[in-house]
C-alpha atoms as a PDB file:
ATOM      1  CA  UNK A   1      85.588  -3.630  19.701  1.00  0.00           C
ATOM      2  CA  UNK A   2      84.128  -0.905  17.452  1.00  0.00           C
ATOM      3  CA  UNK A   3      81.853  -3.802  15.854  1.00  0.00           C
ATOM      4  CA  UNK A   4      80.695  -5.024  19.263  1.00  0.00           C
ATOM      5  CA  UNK A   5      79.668  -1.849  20.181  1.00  0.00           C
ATOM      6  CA  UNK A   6      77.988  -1.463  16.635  1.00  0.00           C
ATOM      7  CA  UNK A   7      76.006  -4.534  17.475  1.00  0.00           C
ATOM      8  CA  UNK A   8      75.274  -3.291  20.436  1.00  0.00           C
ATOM      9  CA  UNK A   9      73.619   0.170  19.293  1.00  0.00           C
ATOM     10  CA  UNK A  10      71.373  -1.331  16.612  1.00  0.00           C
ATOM     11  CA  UNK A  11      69.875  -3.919  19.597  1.00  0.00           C
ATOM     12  CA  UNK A  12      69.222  -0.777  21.801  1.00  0.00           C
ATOM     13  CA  UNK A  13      67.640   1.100  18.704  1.00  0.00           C
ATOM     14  CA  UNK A  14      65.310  -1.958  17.985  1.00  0.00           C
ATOM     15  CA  UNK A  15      64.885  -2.804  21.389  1.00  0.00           C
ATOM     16  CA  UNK A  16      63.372   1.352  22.151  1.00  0.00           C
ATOM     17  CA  UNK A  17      61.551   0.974  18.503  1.00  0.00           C
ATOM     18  CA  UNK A  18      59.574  -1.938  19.649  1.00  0.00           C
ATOM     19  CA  UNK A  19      58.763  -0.194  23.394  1.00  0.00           C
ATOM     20  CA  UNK A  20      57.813   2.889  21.195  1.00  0.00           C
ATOM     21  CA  UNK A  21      55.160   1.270  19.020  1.00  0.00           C
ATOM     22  CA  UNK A  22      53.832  -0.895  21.738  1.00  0.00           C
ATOM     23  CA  UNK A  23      53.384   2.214  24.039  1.00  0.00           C
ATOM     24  CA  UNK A  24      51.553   3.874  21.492  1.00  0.00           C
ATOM     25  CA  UNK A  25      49.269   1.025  20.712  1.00  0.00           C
ATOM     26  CA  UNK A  26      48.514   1.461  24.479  1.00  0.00           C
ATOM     27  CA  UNK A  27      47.982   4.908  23.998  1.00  0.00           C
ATOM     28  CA  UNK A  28      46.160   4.846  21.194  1.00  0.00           C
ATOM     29  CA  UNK A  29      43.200   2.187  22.021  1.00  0.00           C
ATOM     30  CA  UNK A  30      40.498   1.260  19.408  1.00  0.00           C
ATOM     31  CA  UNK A  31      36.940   3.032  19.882  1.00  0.00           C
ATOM     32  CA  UNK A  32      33.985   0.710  19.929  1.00  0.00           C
ATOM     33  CA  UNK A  33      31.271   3.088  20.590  1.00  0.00           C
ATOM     34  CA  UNK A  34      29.597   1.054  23.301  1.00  0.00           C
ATOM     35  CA  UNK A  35      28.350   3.744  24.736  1.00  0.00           C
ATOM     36  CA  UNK A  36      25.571   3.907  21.871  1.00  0.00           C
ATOM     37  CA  UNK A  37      24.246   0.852  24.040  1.00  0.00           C
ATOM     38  CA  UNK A  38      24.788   1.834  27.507  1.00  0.00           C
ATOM     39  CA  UNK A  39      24.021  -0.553  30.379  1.00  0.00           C
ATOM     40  CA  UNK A  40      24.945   1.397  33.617  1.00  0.00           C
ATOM     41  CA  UNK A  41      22.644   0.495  36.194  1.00  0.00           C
ATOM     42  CA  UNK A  42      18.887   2.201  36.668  1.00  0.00           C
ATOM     43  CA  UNK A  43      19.226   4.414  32.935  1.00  0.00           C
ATOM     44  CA  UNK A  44      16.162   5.181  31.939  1.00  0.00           C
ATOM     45  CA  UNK A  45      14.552   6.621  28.300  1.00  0.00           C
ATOM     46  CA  UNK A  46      11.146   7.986  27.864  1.00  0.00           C
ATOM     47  CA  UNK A  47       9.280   7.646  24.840  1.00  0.00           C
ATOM     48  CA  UNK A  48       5.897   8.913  23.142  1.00  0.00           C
ATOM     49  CA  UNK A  49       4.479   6.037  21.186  1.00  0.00           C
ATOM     50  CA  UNK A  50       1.988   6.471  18.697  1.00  0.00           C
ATOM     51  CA  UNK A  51       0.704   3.165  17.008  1.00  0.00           C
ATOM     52  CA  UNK A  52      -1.506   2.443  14.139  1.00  0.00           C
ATOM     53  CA  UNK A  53      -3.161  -1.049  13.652  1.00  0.00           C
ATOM     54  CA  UNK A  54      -5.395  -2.111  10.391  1.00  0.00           C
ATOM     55  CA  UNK A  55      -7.446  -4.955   9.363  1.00  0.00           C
ATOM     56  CA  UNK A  56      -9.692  -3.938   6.138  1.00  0.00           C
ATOM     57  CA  UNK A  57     -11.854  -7.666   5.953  1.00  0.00           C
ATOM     58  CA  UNK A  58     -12.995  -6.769   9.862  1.00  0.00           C
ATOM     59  CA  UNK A  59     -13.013  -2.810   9.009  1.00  0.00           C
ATOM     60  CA  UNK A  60     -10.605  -1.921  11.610  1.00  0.00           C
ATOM     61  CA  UNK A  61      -8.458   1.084  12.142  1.00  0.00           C
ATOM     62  CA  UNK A  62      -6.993   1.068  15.904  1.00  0.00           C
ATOM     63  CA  UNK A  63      -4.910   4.327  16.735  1.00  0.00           C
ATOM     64  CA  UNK A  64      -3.235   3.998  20.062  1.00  0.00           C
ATOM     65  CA  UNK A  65      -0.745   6.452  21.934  1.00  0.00           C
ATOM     66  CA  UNK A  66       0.681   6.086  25.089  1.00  0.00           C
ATOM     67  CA  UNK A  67       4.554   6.110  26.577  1.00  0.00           C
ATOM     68  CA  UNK A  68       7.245   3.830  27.175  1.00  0.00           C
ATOM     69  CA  UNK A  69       9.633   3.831  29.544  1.00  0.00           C
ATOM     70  CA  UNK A  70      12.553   1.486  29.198  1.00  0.00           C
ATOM     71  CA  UNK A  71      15.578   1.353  32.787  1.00  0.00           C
ATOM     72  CA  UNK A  72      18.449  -1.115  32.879  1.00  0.00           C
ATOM     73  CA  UNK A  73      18.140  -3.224  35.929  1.00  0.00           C
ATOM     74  CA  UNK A  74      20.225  -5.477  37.858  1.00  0.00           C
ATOM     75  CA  UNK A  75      22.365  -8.169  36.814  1.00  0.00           C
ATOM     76  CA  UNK A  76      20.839 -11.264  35.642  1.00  0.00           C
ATOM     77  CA  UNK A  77      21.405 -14.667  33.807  1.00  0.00           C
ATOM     78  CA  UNK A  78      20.180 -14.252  30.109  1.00  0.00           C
ATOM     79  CA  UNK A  79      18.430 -17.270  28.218  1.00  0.00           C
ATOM     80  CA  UNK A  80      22.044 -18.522  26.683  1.00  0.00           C
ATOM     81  CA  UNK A  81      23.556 -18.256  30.575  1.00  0.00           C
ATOM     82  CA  UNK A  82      25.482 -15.365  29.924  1.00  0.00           C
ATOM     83  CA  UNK A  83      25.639 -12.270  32.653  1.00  0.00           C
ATOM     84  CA  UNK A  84      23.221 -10.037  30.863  1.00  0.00           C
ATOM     85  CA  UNK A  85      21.393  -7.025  32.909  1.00  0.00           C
ATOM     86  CA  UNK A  86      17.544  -6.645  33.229  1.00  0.00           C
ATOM     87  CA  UNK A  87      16.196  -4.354  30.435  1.00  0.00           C
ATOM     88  CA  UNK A  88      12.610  -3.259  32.101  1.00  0.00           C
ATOM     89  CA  UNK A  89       9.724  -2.014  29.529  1.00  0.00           C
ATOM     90  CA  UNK A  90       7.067  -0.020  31.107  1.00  0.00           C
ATOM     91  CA  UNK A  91       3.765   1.745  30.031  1.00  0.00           C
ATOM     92  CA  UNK A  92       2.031   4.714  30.983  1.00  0.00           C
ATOM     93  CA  UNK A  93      -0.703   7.258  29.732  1.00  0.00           C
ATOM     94  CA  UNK A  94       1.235  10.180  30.672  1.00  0.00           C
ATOM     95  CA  UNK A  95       5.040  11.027  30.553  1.00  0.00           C
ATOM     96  CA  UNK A  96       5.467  11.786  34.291  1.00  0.00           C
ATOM     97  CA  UNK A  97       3.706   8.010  35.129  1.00  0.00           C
ATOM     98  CA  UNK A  98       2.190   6.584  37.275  1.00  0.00           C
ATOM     99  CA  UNK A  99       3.834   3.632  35.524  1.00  0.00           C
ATOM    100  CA  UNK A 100       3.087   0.093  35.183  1.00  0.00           C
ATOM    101  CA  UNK A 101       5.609  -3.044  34.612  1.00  0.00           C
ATOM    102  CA  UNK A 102       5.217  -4.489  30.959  1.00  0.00           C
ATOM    103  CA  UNK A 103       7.912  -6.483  29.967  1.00  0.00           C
ATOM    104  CA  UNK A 104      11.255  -7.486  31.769  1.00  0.00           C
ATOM    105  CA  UNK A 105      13.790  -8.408  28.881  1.00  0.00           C
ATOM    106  CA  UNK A 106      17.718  -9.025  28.963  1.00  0.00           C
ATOM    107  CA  UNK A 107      20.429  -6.677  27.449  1.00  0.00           C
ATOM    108  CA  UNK A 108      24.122  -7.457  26.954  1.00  0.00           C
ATOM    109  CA  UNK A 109      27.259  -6.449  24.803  1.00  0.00           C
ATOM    110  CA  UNK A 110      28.868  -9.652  24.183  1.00  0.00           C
ATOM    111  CA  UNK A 111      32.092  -8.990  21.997  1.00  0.00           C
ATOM    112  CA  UNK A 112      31.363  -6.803  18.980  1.00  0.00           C
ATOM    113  CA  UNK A 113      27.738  -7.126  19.923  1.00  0.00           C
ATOM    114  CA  UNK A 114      24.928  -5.756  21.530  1.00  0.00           C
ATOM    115  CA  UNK A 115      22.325  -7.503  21.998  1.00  0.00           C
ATOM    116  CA  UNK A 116      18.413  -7.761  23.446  1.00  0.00           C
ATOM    117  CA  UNK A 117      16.135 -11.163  24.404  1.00  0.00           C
ATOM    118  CA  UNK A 118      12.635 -10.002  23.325  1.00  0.00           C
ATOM    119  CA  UNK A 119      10.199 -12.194  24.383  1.00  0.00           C
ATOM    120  CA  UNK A 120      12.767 -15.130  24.637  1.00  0.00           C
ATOM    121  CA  UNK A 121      13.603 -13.874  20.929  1.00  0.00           C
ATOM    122  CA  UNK A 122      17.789 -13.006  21.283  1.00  0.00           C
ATOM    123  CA  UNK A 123      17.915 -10.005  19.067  1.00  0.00           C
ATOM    124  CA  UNK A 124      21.782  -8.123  17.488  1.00  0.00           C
ATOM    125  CA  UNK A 125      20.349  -4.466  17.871  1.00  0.00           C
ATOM    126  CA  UNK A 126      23.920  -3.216  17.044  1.00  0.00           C
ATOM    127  CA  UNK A 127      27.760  -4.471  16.297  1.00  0.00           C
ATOM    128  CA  UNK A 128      30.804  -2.359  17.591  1.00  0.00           C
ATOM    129  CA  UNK A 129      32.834  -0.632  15.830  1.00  0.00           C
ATOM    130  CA  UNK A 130      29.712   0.824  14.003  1.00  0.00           C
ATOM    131  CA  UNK A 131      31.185   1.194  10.453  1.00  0.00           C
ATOM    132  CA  UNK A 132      29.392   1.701   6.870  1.00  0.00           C
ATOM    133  CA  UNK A 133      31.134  -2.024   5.829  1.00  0.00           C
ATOM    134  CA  UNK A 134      29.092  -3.719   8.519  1.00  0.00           C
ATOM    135  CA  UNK A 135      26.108  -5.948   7.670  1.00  0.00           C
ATOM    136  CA  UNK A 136      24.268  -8.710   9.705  1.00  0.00           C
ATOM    137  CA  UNK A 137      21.544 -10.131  10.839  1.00  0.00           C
ATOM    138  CA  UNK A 138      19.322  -9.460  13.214  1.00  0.00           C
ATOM    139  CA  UNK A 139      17.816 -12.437  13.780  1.00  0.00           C
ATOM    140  CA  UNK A 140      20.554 -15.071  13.861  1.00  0.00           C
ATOM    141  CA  UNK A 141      20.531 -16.230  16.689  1.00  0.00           C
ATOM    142  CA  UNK A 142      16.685 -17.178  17.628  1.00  0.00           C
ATOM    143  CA  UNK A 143      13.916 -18.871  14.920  1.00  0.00           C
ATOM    144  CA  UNK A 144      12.178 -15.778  13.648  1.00  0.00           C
ATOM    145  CA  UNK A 145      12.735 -14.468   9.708  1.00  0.00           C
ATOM    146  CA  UNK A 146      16.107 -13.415   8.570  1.00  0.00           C
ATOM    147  CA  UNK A 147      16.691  -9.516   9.139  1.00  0.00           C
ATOM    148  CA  UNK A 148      19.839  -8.091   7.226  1.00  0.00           C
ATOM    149  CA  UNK A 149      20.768  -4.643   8.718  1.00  0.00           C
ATOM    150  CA  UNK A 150      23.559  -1.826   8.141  1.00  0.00           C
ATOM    151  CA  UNK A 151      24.392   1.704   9.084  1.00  0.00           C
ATOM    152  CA  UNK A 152      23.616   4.725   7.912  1.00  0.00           C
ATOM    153  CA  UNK A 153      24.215   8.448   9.092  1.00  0.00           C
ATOM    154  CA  UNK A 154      27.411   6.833  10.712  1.00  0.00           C
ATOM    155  CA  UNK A 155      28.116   9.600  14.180  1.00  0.00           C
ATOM    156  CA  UNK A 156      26.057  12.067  12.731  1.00  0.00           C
ATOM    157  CA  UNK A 157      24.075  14.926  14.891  1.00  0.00           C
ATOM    158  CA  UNK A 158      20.219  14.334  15.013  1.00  0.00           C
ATOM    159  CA  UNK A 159      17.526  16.194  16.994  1.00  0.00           C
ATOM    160  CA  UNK A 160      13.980  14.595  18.215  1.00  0.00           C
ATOM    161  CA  UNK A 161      11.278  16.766  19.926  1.00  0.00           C
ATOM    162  CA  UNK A 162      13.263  19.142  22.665  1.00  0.00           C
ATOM    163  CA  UNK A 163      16.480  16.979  22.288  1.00  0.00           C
ATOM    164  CA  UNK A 164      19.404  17.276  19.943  1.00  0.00           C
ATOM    165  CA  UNK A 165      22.503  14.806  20.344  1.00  0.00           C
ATOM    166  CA  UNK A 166      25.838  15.537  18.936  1.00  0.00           C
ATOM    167  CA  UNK A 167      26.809  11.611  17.594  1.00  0.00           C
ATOM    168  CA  UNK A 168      23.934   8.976  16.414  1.00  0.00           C
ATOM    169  CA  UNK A 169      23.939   6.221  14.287  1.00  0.00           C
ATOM    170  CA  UNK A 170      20.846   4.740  12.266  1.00  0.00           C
ATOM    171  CA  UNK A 171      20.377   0.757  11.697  1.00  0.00           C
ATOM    172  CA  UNK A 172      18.713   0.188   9.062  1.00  0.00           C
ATOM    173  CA  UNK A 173      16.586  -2.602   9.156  1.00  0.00           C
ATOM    174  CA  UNK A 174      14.013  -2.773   6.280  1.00  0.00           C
ATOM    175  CA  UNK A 175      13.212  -0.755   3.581  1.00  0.00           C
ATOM    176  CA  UNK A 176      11.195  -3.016   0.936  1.00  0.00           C
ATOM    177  CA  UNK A 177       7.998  -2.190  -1.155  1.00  0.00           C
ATOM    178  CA  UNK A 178       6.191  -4.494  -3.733  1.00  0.00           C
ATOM    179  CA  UNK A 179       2.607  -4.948  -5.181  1.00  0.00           C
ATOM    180  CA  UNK A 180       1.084  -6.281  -2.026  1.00  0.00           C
ATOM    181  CA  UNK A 181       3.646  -5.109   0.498  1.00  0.00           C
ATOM    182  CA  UNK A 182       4.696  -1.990   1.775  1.00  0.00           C
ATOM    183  CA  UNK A 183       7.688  -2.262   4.669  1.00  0.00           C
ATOM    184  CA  UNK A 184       9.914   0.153   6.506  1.00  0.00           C
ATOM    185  CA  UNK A 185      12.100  -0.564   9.638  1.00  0.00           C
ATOM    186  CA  UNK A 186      14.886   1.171  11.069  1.00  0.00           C
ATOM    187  CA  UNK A 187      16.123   2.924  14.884  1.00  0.00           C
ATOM    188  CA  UNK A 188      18.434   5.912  16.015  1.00  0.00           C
ATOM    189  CA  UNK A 189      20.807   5.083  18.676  1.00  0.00           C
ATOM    190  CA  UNK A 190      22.804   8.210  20.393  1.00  0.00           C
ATOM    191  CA  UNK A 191      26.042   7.776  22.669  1.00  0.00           C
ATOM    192  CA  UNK A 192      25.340   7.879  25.952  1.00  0.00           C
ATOM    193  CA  UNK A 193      21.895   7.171  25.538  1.00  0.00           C
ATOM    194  CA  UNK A 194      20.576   4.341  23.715  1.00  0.00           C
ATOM    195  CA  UNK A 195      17.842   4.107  21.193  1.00  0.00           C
ATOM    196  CA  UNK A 196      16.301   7.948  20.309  1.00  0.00           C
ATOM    197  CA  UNK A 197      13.732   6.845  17.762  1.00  0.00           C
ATOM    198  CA  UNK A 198      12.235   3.566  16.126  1.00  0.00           C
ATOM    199  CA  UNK A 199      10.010   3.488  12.982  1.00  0.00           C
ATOM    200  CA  UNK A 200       8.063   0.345  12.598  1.00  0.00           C
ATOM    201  CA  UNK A 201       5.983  -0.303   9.341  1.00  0.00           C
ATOM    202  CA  UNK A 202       4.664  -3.897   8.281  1.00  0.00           C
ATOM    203  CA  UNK A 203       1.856  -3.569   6.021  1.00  0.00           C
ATOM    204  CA  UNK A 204       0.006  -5.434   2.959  1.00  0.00           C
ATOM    205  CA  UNK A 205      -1.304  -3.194   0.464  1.00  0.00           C
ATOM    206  CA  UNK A 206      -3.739  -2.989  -2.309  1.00  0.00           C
ATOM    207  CA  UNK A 207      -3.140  -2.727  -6.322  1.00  0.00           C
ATOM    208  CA  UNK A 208       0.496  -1.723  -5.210  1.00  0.00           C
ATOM    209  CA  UNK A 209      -0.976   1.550  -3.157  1.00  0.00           C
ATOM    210  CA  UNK A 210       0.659   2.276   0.190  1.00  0.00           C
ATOM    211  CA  UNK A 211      -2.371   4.140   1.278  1.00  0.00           C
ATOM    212  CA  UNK A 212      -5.266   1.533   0.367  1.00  0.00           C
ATOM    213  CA  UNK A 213      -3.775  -0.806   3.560  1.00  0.00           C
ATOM    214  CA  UNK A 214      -5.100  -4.430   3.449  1.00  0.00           C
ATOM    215  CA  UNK A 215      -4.239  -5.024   7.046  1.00  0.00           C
ATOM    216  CA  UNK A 216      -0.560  -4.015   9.351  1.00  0.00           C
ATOM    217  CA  UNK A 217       1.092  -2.574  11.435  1.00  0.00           C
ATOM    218  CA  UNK A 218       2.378   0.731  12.048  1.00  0.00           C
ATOM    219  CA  UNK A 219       4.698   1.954  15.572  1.00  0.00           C
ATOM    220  CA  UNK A 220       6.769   5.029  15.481  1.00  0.00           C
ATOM    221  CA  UNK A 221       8.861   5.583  19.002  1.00  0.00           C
ATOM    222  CA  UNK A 222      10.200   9.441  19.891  1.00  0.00           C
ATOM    223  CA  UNK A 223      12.797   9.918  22.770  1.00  0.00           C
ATOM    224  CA  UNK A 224      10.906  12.254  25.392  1.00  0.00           C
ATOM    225  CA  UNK A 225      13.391  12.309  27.651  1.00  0.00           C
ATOM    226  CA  UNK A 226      16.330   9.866  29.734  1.00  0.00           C
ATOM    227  CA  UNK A 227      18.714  10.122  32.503  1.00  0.00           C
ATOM    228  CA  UNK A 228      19.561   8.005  36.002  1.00  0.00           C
ATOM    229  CA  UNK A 229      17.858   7.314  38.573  1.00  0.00           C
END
């Protein structure tokens, strides 16, 4: 009898150990940060773009500044038939508009990815959980160049113009300098908001001289303001 009932104690201590850990798993779910993508209906960022074009052999120097404003739209069918939602690019002179239409993209977090179709071009932008250990590449799933990226400044606080945000990742995208070429590539996410800043450089260079500029590109993007509408 007492062994029966010694049996029977160790099942119901293993059988409330097992509930235990599984409630706490339940309790205790994993964080994947998608909110450093967000994709809520009719969010909307502001930037101030300033953009620098050069082409020595036709002695051109183009400065350009303007603003972008970028909203999540409705729900759509992305080029790989997958429920994506609009991702709407417009341009403007001034901050407060009037604004004109640009570009209507696609943006979706598929798994431990999110993800942008530029131009028909389906871009990783970011993989969840952001952690220092994670590397990939940018381009892998459309024909362009290879683009290996990583984190930096994992959940760190970062301020641009007026506005400060509390957590913010950086992906680093390029960072590469050589005799003729002189490149730098790499965007701020914050949660709840999306991308906060983008630096852009693509240039060939003279004698090894990243002032004497053959012919690029240049495109630096500051968050003016966001919120719903």
């Amino acid at each position: 009898m007492f062994k029966n009932l010694k049996t029977i104690a160790v099942a119901i201590l293993l059988l409330l150990t097992f509930v235990g850990i599984n409630s706490c798993k339940k309790d205790d779910p994993v964080q994947m940060y998608y909110d450093y993508f967000p994709l809520n209906e009719g969010h909307y960022v502001i930037y101030s773009v300033h953009e620098v074009l050069v082409d020595q052999q036709i002695q051109q120097k183009d400065t350009f500044d303007y603003f972008i404003k970028t909203v999540i739209g409705a729900p759509v069918t992305d080029n790989s038939g997958r429920a994506a939602k609009q991702f709407e690019r417009y341009y403007s002179s001034d901050a407060n508009g009037p604004w004109t239409i640009h570009d209507v993209w696609t943006a979706i977090i598929d798994g431990p990815r999110g993800e942008l179709v530029e131009e028909n071009n389906r871009v990783i932008k970011l993989v969840f959980a952001p952690s220092e250990d994670d590397e990939w590449n940018m381009n892998a799933y459309n024909t362009l160049e290879g683009l290996d990226c990583y984190y930096s400044n994992l959940h760190q606080s970062y301020s641009v113009g007026n506005n400060s945000f509390s957590s913010t990742v950086t992906v680093e995208q390029e960072d590469f300098s050589s005799f003729i070429d002189s490149r730098r590539k790499y965007e701020v996410y914050a949660r709840g908001v999306g991308m906060v800043y983008k630096y852009f450089k693509d240039f060939i260079i003279i004698n090894g001289d990243p002032t004497n500029v053959k012919k690029g590109r240049e495109l630096e993007m500051r968050l003016v303001s966001y919120g719903q509408q």
